[in-house]
N, C-alpha and C. Protein backbone atom coordinates (compact mmCIF):
# COMPACT_ATOMS: atom_id res chain seq x y z
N UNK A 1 8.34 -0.28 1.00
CA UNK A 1 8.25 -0.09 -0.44
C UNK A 1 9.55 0.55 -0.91
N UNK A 2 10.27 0.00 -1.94
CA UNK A 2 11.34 0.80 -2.72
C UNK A 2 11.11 1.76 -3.17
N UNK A 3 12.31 2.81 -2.89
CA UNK A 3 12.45 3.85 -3.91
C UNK A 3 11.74 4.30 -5.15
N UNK A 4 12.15 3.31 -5.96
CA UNK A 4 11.71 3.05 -7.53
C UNK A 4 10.61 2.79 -7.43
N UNK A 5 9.59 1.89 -6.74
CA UNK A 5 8.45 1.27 -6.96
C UNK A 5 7.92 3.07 -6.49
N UNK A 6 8.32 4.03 -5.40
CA UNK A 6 7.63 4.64 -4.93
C UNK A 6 7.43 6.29 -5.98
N UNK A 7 8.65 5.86 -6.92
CA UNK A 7 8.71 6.76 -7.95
C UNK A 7 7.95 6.90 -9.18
N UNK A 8 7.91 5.22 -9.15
CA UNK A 8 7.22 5.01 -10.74
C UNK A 8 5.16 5.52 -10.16
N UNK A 9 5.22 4.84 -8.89
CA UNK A 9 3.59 5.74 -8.22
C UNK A 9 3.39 6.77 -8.11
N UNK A 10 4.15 7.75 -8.22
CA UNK A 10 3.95 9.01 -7.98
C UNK A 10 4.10 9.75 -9.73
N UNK A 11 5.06 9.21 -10.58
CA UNK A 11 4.85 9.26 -11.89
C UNK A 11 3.39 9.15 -12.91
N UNK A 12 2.55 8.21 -11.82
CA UNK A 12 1.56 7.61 -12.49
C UNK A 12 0.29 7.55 -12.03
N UNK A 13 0.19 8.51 -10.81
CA UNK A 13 -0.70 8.69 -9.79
C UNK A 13 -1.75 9.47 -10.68
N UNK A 14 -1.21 10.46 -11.27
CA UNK A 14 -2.93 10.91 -12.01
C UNK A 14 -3.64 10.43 -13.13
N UNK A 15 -2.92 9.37 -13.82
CA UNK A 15 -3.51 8.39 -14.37
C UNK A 15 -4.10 7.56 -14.50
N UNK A 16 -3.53 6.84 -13.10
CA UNK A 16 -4.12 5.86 -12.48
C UNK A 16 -4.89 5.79 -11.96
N UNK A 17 -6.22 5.99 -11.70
CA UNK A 17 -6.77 6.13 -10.41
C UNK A 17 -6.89 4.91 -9.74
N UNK A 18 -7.03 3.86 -10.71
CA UNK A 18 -7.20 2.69 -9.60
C UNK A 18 -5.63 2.30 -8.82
N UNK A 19 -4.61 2.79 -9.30
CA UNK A 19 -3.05 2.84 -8.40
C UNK A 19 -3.57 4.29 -7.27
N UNK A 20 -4.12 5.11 -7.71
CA UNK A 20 -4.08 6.38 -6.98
C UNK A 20 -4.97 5.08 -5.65
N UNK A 21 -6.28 4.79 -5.88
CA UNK A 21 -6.52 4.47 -4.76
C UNK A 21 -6.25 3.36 -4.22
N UNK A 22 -5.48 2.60 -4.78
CA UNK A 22 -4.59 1.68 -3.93
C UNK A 22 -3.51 2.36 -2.82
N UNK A 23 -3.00 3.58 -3.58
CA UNK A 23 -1.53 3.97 -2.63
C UNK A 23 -2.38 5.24 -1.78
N UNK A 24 -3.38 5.30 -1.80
CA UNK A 24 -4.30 6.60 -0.93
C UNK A 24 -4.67 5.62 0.65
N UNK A 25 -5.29 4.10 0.18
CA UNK A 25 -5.53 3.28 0.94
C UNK A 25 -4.27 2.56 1.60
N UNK A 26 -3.00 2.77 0.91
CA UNK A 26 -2.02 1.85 1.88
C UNK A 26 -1.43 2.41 2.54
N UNK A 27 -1.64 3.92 2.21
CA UNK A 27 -0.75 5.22 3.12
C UNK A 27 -1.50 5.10 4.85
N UNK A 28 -3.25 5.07 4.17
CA UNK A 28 -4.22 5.14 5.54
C UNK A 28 -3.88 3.64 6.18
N UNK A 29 -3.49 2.66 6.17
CA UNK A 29 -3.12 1.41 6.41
C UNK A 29 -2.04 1.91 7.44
N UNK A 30 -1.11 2.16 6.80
CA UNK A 30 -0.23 2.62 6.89
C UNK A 30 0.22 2.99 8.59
N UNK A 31 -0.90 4.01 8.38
CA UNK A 31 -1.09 5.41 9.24
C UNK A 31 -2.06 4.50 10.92
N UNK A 32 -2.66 3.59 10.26
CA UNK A 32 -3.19 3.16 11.54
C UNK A 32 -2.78 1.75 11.62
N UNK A 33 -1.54 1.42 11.71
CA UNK A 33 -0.87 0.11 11.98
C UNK A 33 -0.38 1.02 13.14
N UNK A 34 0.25 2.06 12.76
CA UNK A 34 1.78 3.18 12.93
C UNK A 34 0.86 3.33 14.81
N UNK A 35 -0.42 3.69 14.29
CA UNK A 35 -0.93 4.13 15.84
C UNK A 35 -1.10 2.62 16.79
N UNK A 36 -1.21 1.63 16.10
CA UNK A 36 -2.03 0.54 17.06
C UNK A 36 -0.14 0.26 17.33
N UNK A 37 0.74 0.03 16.89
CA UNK A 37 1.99 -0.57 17.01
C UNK A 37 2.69 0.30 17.94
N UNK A 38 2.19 1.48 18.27
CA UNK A 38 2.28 2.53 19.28
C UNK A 38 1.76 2.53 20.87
N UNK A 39 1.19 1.68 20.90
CA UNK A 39 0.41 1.19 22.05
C UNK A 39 0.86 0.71 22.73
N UNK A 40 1.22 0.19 23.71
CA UNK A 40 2.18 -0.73 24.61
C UNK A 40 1.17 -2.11 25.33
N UNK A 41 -0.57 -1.78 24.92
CA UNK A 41 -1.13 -2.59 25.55
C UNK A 41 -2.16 -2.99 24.27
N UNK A 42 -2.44 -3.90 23.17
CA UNK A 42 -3.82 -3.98 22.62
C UNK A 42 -5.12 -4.76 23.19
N UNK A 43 -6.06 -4.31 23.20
CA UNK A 43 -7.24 -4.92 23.81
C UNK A 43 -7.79 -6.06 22.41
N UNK A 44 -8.66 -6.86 23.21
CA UNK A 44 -8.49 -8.27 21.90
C UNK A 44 -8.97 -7.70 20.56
N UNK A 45 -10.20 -6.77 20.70
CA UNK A 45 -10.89 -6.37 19.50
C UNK A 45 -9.57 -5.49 18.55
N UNK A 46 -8.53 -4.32 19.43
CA UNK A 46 -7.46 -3.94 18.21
C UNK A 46 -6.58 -4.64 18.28
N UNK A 47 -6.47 -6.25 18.29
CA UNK A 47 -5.50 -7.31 17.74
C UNK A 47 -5.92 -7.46 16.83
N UNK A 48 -7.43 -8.01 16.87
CA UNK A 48 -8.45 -8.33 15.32
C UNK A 48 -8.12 -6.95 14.78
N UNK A 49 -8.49 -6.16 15.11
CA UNK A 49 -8.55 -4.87 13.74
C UNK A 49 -6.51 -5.00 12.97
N UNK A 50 -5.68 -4.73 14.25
CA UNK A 50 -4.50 -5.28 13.43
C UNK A 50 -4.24 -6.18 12.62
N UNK A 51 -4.69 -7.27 12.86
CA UNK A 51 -4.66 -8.27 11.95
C UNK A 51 -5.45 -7.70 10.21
N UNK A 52 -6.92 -7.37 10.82
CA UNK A 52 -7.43 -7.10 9.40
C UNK A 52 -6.88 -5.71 8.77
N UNK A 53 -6.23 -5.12 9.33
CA UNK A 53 -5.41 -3.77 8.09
C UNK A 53 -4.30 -4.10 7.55
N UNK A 54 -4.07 -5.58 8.66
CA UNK A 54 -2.50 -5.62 8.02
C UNK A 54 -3.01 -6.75 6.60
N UNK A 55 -3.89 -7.18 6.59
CA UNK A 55 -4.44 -8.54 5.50
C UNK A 55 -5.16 -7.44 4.73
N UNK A 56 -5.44 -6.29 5.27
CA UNK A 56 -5.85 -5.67 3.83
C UNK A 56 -4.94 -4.70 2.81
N UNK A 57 -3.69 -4.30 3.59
CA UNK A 57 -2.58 -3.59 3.23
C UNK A 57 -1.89 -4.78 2.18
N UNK A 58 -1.85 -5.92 2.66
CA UNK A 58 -0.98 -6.80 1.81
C UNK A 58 -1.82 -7.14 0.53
N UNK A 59 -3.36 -7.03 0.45
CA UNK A 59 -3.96 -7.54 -0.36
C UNK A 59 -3.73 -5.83 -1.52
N UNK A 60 -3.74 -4.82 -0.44
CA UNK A 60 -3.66 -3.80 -1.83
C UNK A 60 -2.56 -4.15 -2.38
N UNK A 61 -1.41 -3.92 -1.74
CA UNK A 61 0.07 -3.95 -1.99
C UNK A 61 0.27 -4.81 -3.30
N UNK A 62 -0.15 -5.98 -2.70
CA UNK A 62 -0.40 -7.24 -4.12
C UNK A 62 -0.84 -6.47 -5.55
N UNK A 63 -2.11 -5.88 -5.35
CA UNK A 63 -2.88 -5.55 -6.25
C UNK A 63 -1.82 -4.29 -6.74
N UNK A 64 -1.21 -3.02 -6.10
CA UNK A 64 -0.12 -2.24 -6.49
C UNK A 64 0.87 -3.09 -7.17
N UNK A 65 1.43 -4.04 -6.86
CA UNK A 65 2.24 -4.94 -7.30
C UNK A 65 2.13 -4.85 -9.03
N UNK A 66 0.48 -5.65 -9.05
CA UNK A 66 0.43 -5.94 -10.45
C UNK A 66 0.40 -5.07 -11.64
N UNK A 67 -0.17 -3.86 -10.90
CA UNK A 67 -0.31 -2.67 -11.48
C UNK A 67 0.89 -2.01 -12.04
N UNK A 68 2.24 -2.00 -10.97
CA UNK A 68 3.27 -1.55 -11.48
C UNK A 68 3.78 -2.52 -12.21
N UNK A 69 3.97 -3.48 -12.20
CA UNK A 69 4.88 -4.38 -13.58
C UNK A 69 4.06 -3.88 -14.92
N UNK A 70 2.84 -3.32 -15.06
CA UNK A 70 2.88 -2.74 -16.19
C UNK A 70 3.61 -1.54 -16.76
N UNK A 71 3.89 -0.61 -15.61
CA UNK A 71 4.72 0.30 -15.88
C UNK A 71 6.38 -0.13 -16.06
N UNK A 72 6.78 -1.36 -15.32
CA UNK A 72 7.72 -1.94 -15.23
C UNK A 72 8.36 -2.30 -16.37
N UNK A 73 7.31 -3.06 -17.17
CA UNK A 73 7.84 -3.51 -18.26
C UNK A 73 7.79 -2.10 -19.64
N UNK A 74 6.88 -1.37 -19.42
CA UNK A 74 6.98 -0.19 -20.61
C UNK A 74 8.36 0.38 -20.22
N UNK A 75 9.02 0.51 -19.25
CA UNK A 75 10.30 0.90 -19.07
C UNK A 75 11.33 0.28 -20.03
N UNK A 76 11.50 -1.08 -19.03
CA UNK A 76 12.37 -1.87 -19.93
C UNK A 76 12.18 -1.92 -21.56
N UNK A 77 11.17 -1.70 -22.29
CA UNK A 77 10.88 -1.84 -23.43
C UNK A 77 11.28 0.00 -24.38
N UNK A 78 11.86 0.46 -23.70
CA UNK A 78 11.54 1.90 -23.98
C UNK A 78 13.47 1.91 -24.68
């Protein structure tokens, strides 16, 4: 995540709650990719679980996405 994208979230975090719990959930994503990618061996079931945090990180991310071009554009318009 950029700089800026990570500025304008933290600008807008107590407003937001539905951004608050998008970036609460991609931090914990985050946090347990960080441990399984740490492993030197995965067993088949934490391949599946990798797979599904990483398809659910991208699906928040998306959803953060849309959320900030609203802040995006009140910028530019300012």
């Amino acid at each position: 995540m950029e700089n800026h994208d990570l500025e304008l979230i933290q600008a807008h975090l107590k407003e937001d709650k539905d951004l608050a719990v998008l970036f609460k959930e991609h931090l914990s994503f985050e946090k347990q990719l960080a441990k399984l990618d740490n492993k030197l061996f995965l067993t088949p079931e934490e391949v599946i679980l990798r797979k599904e945090l990483q398809k659910k990180k991208l699906k928040g991310k998306d959803k953060m996405e849309f959320l900030l071009k609203k802040y995006r554009s009140g910028e530019n318009n300012s």
